[in-house]
ModelCIF file with pLDDT and N, C-alpha, C, O atoms, coordinates in Angstrom:
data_MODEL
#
_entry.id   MODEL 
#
_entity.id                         1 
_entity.type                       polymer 
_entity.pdbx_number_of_molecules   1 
#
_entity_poly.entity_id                      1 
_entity_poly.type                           'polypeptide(L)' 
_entity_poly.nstd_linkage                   no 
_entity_poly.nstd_monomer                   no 
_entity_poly.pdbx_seq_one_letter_code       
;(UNK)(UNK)(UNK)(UNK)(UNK)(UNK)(UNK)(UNK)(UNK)(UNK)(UNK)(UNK)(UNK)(UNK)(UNK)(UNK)
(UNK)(UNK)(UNK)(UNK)(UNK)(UNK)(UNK)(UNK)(UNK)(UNK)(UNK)(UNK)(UNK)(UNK)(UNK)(UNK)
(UNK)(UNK)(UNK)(UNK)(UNK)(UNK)(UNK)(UNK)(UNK)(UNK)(UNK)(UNK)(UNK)(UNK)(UNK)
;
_entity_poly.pdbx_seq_one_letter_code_can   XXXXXXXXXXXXXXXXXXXXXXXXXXXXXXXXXXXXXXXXXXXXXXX 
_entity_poly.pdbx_strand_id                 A 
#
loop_
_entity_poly_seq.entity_id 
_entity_poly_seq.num 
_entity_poly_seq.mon_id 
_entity_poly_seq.hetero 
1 1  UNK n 
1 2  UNK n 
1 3  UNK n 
1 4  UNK n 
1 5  UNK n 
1 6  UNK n 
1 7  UNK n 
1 8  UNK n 
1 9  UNK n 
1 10 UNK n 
1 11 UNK n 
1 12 UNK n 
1 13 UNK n 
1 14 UNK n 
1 15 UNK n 
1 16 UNK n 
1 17 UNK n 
1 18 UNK n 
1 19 UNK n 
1 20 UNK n 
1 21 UNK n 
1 22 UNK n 
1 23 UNK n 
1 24 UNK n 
1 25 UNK n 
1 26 UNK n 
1 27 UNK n 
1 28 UNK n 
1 29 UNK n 
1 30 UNK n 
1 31 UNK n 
1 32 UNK n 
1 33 UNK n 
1 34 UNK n 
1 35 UNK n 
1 36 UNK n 
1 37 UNK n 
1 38 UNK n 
1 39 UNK n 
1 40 UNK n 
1 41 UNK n 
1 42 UNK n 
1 43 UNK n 
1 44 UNK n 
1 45 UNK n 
1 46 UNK n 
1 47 UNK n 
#
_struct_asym.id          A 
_struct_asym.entity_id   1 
#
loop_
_ma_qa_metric.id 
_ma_qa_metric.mode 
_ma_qa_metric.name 
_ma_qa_metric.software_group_id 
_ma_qa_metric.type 
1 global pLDDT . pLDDT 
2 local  pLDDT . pLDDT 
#
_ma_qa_metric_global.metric_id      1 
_ma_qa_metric_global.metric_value   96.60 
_ma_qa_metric_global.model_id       1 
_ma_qa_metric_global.ordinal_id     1 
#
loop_
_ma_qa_metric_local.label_asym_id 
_ma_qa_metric_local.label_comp_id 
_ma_qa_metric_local.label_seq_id 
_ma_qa_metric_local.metric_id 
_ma_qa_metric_local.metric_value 
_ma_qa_metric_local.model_id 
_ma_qa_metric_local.ordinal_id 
A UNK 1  2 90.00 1 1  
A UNK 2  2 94.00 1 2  
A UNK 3  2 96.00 1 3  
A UNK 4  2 97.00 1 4  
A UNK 5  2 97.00 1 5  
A UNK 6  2 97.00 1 6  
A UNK 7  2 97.00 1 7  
A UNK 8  2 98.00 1 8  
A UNK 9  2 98.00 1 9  
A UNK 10 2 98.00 1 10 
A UNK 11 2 98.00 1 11 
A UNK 12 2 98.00 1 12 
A UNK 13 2 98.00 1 13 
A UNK 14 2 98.00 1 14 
A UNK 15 2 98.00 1 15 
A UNK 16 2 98.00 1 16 
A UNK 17 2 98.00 1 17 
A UNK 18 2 98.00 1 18 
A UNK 19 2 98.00 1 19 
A UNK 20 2 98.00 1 20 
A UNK 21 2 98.00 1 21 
A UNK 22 2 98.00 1 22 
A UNK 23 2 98.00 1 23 
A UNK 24 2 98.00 1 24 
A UNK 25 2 98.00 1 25 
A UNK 26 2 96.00 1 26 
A UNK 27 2 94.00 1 27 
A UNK 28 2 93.00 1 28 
A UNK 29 2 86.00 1 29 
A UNK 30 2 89.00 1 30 
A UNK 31 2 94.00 1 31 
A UNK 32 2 95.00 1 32 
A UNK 33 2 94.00 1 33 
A UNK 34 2 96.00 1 34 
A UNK 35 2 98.00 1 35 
A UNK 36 2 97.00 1 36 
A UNK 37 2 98.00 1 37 
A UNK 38 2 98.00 1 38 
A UNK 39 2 98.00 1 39 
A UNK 40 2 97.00 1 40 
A UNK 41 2 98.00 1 41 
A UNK 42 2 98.00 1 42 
A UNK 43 2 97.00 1 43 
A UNK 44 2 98.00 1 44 
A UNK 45 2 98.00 1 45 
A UNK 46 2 98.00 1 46 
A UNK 47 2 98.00 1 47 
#
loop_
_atom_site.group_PDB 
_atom_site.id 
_atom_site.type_symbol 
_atom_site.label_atom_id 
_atom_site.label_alt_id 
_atom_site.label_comp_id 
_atom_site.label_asym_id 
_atom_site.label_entity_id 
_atom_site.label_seq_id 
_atom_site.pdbx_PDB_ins_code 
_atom_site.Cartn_x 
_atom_site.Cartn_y 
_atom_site.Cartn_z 
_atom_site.occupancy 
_atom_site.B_iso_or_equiv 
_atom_site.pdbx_formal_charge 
_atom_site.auth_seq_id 
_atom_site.auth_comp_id 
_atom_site.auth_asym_id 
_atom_site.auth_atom_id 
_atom_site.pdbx_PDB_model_num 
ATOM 1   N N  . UNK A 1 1  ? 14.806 -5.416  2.911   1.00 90.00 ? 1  UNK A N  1 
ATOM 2   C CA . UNK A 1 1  ? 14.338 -6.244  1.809   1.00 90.00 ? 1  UNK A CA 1 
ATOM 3   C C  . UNK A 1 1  ? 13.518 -7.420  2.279   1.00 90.00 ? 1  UNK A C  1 
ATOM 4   O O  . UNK A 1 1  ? 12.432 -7.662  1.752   1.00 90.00 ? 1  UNK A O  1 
ATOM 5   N N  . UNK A 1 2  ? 14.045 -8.214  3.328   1.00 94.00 ? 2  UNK A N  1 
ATOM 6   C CA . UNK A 1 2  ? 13.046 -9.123  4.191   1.00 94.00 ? 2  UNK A CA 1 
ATOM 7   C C  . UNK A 1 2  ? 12.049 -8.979  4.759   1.00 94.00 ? 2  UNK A C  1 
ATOM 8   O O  . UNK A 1 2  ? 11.433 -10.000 5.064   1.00 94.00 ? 2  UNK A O  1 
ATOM 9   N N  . UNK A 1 3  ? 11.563 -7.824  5.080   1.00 96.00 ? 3  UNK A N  1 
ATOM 10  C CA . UNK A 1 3  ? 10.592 -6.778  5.558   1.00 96.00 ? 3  UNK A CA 1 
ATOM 11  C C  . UNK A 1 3  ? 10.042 -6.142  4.615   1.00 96.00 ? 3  UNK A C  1 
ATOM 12  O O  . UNK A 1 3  ? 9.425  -5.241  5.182   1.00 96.00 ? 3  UNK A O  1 
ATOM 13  N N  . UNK A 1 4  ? 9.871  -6.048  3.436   1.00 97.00 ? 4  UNK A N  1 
ATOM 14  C CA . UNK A 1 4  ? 10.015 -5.007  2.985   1.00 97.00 ? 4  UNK A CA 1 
ATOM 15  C C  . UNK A 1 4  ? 8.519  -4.631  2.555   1.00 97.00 ? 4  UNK A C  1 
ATOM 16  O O  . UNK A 1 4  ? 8.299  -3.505  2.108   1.00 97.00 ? 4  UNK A O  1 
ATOM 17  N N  . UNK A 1 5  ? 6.952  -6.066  2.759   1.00 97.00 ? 5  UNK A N  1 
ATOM 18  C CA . UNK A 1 5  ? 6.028  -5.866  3.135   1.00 97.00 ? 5  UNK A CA 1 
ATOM 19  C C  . UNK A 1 5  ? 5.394  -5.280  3.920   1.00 97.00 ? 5  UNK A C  1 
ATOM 20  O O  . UNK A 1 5  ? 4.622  -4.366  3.630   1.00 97.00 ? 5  UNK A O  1 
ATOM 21  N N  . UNK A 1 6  ? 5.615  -5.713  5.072   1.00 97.00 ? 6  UNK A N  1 
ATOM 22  C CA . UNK A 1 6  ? 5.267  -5.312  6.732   1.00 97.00 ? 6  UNK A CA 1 
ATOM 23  C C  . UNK A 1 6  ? 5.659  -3.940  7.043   1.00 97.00 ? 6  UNK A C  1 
ATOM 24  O O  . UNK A 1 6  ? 5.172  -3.268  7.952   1.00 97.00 ? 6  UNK A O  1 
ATOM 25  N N  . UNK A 1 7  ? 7.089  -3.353  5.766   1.00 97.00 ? 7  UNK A N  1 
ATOM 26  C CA . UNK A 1 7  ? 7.453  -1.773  6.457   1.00 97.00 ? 7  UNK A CA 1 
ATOM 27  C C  . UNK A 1 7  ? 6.343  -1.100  5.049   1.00 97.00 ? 7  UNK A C  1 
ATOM 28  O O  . UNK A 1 7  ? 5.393  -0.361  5.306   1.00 97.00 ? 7  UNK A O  1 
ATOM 29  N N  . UNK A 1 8  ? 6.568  -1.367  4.150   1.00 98.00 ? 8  UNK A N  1 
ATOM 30  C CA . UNK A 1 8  ? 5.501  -0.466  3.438   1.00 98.00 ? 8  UNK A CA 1 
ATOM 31  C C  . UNK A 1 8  ? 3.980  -0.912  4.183   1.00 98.00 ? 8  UNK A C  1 
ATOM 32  O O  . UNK A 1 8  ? 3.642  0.139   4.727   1.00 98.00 ? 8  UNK A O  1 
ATOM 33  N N  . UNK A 1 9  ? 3.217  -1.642  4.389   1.00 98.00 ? 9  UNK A N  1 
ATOM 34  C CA . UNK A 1 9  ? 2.135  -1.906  5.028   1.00 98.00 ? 9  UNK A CA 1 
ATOM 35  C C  . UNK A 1 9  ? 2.474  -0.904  6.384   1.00 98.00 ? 9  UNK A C  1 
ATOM 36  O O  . UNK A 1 9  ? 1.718  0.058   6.245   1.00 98.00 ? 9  UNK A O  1 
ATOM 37  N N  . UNK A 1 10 ? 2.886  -0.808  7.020   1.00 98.00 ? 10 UNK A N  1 
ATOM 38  C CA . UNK A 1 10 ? 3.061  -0.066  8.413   1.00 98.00 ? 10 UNK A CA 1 
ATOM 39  C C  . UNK A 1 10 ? 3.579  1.638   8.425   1.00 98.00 ? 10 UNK A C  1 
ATOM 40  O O  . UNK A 1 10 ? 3.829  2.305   9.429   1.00 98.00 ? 10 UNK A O  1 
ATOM 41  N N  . UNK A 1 11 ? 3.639  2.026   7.172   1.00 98.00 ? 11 UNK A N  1 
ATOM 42  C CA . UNK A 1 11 ? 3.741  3.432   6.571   1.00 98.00 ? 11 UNK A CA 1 
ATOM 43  C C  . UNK A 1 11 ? 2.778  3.391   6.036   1.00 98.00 ? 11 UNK A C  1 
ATOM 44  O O  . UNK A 1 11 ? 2.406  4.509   6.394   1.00 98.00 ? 11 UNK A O  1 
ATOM 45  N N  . UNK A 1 12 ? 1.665  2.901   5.199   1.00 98.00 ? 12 UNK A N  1 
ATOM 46  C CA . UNK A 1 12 ? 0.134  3.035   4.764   1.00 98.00 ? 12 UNK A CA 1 
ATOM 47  C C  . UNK A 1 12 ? -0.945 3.268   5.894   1.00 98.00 ? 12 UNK A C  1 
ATOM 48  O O  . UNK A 1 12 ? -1.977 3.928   5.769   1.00 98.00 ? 12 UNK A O  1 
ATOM 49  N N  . UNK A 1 13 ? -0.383 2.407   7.347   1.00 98.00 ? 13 UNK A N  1 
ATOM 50  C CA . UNK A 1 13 ? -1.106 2.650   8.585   1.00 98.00 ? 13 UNK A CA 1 
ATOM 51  C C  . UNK A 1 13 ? -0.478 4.288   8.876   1.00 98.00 ? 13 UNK A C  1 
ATOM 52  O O  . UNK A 1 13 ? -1.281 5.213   8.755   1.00 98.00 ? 13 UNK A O  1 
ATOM 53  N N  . UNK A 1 14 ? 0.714  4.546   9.192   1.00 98.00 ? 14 UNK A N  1 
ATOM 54  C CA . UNK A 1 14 ? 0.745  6.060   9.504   1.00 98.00 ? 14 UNK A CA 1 
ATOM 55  C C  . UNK A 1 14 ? 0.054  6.968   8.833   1.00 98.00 ? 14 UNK A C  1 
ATOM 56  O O  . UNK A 1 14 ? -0.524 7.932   9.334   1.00 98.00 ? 14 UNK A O  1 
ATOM 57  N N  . UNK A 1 15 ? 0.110  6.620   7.451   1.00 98.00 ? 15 UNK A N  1 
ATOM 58  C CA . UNK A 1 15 ? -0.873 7.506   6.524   1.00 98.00 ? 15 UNK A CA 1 
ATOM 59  C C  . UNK A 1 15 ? -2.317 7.988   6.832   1.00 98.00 ? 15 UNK A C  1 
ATOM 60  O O  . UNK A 1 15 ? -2.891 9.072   6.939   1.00 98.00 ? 15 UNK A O  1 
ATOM 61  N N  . UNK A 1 16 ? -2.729 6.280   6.951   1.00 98.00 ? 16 UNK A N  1 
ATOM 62  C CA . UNK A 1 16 ? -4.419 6.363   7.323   1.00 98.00 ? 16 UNK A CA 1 
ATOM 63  C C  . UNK A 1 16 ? -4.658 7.264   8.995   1.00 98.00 ? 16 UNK A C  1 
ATOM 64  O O  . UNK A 1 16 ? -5.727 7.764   9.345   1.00 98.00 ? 16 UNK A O  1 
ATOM 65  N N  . UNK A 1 17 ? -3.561 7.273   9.690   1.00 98.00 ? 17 UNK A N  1 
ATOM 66  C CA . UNK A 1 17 ? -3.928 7.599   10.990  1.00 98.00 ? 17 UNK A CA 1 
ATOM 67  C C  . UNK A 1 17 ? -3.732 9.492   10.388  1.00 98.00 ? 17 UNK A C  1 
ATOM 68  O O  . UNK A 1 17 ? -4.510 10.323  10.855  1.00 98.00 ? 17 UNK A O  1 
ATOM 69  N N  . UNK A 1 18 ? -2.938 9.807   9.642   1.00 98.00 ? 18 UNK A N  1 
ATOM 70  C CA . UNK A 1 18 ? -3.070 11.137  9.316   1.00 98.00 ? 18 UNK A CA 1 
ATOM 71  C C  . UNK A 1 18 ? -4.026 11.333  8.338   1.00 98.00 ? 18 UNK A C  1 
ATOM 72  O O  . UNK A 1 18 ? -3.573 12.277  7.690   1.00 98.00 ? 18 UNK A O  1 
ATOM 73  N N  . UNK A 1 19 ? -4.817 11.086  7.966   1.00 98.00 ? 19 UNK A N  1 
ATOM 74  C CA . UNK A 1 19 ? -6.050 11.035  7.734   1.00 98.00 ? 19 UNK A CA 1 
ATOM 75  C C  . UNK A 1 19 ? -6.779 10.854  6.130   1.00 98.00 ? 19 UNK A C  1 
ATOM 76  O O  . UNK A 1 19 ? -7.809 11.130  5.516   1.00 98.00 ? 19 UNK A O  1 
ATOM 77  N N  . UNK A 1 20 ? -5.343 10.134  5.946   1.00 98.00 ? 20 UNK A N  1 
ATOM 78  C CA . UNK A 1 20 ? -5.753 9.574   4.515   1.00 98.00 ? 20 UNK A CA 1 
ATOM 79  C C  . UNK A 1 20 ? -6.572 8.575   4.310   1.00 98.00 ? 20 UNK A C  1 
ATOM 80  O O  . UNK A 1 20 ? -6.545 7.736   5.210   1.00 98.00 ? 20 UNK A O  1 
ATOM 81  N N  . UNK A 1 21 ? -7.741 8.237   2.901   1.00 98.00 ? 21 UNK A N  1 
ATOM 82  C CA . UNK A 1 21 ? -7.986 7.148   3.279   1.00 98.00 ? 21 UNK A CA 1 
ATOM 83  C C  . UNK A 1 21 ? -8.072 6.247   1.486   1.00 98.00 ? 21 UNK A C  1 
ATOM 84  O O  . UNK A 1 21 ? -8.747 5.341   0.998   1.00 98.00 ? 21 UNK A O  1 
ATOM 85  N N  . UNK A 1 22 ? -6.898 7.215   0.989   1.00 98.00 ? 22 UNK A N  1 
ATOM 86  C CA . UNK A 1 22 ? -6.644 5.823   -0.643  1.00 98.00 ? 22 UNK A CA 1 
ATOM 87  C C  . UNK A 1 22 ? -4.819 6.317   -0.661  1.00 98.00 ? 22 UNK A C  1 
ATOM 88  O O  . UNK A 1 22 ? -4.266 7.276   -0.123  1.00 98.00 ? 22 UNK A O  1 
ATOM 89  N N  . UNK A 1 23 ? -4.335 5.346   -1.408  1.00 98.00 ? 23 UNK A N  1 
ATOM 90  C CA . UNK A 1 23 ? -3.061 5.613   -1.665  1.00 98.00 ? 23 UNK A CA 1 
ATOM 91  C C  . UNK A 1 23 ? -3.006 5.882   -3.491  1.00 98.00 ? 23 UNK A C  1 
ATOM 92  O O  . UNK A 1 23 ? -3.870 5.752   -4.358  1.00 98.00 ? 23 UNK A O  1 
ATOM 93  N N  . UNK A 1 24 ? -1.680 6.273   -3.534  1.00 98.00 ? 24 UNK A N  1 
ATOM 94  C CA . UNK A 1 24 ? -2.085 6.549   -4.715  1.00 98.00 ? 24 UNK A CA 1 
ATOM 95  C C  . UNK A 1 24 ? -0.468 5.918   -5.395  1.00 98.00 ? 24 UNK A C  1 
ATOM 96  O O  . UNK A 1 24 ? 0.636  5.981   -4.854  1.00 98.00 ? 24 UNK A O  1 
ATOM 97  N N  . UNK A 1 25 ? -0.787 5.400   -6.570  1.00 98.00 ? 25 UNK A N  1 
ATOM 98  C CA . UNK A 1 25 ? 0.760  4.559   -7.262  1.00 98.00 ? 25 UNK A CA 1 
ATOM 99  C C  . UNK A 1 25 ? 1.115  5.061   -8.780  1.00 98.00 ? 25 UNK A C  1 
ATOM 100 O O  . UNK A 1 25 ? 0.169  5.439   -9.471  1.00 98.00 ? 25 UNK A O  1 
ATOM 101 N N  . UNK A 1 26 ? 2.181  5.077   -9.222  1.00 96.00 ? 26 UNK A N  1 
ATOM 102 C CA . UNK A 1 26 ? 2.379  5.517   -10.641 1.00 96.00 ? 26 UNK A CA 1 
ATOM 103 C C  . UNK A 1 26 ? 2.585  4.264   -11.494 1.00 96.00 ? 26 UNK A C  1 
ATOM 104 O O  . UNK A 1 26 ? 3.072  4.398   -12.617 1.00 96.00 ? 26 UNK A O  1 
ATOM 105 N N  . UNK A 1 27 ? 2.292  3.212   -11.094 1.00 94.00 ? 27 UNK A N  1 
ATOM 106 C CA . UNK A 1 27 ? 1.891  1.832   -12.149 1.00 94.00 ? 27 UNK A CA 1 
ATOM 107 C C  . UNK A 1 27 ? 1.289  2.448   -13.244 1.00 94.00 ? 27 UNK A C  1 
ATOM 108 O O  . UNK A 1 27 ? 0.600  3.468   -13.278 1.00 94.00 ? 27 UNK A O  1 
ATOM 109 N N  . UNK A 1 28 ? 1.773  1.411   -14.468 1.00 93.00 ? 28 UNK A N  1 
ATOM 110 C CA . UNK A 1 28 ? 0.944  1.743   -15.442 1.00 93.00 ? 28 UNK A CA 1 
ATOM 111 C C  . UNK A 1 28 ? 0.357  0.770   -15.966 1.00 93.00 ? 28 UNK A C  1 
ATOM 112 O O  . UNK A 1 28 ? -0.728 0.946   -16.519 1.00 93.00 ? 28 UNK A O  1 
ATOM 113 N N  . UNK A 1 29 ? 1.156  -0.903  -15.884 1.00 86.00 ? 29 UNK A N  1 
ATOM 114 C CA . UNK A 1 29 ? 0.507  -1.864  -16.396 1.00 86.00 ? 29 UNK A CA 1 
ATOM 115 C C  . UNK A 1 29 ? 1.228  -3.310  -16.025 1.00 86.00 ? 29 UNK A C  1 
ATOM 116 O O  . UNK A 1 29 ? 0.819  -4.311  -16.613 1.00 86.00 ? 29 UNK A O  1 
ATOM 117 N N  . UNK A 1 30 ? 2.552  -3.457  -14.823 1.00 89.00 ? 30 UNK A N  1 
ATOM 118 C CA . UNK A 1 30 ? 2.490  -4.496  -14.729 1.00 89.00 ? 30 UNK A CA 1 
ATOM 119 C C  . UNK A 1 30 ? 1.710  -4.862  -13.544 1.00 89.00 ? 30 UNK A C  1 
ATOM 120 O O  . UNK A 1 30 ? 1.868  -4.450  -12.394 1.00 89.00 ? 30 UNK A O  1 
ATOM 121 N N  . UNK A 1 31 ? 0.608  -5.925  -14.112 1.00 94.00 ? 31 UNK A N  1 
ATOM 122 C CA . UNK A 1 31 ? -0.647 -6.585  -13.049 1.00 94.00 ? 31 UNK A CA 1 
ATOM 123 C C  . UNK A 1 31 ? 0.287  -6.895  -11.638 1.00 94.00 ? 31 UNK A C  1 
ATOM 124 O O  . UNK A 1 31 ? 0.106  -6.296  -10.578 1.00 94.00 ? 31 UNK A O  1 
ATOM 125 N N  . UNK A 1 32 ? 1.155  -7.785  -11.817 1.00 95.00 ? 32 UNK A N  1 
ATOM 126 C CA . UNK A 1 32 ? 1.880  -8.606  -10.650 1.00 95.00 ? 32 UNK A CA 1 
ATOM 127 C C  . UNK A 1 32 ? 1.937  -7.608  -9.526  1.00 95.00 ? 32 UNK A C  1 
ATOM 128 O O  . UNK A 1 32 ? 1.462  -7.984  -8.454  1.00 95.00 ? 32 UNK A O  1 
ATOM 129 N N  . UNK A 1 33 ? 2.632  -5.947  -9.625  1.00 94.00 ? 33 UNK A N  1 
ATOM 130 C CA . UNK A 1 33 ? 3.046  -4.679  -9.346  1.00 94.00 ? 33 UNK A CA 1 
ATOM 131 C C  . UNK A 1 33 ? 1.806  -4.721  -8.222  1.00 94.00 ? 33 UNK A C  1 
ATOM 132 O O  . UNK A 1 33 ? 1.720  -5.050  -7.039  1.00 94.00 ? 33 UNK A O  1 
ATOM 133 N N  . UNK A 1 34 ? 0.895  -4.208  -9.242  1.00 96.00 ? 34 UNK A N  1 
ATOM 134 C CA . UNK A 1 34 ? -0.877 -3.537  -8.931  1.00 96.00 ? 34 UNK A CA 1 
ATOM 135 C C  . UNK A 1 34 ? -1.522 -4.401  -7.773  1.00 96.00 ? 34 UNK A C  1 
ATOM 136 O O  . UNK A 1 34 ? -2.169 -4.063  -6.782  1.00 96.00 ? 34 UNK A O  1 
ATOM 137 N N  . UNK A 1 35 ? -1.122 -5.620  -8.243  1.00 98.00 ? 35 UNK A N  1 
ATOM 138 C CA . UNK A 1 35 ? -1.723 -6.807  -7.397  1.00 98.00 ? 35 UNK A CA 1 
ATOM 139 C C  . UNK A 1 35 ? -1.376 -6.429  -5.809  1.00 98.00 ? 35 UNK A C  1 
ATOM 140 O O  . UNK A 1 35 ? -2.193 -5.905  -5.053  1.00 98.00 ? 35 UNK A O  1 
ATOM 141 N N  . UNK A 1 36 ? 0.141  -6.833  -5.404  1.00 97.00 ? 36 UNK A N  1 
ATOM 142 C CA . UNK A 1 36 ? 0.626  -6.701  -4.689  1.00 97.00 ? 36 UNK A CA 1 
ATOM 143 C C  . UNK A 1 36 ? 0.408  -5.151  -3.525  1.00 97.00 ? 36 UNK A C  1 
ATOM 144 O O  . UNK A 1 36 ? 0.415  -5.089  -2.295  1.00 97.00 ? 36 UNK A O  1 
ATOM 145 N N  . UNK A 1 37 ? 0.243  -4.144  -4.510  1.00 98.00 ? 37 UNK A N  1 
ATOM 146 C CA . UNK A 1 37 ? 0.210  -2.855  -3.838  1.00 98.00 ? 37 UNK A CA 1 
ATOM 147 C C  . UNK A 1 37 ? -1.525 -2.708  -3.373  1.00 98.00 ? 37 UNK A C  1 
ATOM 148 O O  . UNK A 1 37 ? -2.095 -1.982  -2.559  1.00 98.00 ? 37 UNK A O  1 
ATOM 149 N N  . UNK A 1 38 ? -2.062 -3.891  -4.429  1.00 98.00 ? 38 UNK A N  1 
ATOM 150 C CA . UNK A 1 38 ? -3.781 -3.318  -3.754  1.00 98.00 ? 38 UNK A CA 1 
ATOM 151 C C  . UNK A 1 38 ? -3.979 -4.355  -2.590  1.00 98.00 ? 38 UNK A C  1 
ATOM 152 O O  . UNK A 1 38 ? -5.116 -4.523  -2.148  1.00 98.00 ? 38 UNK A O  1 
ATOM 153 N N  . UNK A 1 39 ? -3.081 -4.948  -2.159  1.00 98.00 ? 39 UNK A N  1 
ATOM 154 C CA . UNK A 1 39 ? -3.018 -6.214  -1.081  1.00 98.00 ? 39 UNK A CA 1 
ATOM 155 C C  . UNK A 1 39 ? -2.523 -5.485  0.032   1.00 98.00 ? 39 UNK A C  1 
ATOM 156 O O  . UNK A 1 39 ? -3.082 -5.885  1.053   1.00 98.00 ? 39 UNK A O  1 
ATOM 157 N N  . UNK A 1 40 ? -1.833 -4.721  0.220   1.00 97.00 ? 40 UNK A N  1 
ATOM 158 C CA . UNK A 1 40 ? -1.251 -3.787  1.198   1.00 97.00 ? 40 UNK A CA 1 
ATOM 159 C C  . UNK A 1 40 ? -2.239 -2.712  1.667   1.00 97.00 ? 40 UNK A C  1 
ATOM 160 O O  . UNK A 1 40 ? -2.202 -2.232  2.800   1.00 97.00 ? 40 UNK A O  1 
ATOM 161 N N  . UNK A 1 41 ? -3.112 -2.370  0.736   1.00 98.00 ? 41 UNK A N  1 
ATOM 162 C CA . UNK A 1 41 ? -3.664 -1.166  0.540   1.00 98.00 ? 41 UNK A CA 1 
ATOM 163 C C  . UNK A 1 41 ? -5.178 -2.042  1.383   1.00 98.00 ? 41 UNK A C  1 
ATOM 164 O O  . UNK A 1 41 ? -5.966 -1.414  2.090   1.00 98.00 ? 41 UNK A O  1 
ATOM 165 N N  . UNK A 1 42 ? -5.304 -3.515  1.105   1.00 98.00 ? 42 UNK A N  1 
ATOM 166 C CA . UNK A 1 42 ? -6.262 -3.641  1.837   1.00 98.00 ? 42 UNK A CA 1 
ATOM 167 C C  . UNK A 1 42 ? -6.389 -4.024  3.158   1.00 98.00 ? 42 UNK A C  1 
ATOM 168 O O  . UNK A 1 42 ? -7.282 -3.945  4.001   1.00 98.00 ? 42 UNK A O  1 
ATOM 169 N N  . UNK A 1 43 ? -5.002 -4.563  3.110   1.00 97.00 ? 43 UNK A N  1 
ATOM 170 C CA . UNK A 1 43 ? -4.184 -4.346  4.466   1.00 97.00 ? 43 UNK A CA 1 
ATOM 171 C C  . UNK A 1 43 ? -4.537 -3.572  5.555   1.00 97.00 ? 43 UNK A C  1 
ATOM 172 O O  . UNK A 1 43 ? -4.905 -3.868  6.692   1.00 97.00 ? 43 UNK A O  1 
ATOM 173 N N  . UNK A 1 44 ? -4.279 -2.101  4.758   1.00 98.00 ? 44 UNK A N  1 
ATOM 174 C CA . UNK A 1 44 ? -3.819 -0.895  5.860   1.00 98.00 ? 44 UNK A CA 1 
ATOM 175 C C  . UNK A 1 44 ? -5.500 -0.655  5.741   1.00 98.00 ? 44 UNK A C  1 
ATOM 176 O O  . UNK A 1 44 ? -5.842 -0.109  6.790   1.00 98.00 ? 44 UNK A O  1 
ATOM 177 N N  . UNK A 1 45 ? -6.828 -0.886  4.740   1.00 98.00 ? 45 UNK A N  1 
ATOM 178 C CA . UNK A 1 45 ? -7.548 -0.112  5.012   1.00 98.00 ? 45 UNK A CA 1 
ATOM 179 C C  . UNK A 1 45 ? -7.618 0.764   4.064   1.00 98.00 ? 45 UNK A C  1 
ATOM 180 O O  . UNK A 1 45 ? -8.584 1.494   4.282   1.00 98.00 ? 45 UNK A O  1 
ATOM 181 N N  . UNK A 1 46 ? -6.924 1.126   2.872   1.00 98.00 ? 46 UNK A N  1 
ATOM 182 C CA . UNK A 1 46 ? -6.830 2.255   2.139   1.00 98.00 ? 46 UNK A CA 1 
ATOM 183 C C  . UNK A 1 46 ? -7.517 1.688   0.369   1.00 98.00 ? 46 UNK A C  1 
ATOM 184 O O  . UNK A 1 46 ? -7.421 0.619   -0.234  1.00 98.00 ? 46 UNK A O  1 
ATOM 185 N N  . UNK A 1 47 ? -8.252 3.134   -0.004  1.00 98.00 ? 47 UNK A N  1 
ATOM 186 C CA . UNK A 1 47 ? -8.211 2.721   -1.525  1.00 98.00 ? 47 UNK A CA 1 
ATOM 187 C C  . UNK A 1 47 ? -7.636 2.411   -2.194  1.00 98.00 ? 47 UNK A C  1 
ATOM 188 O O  . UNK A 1 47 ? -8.064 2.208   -3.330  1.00 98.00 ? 47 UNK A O  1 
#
């Protein structure tokens, strides 16, 4: 839970190294959610 940035960010990097390059989320509308996950996503590098 204290981590709990840095370990999803560092499983978006394993992703991209297997040769992904967007993630994909089942949000539908809370912004705060979206925000957060497209911050990771720019993080790792990913759509």
């Amino acid at each position: 839970g204290t981590d709990y940035q840095s370990a999803f960010e560092t499983g978006l990097h394993k992703a991209k190294a297997m040769g992904a390059v967007a993630a994909c989320f089942g949000d539908i509308d809370i912004t705060e959610n979206r925000q957060w996950e497209e911050a990771r996503c720019q993080a790792a590098g990913l759509v």
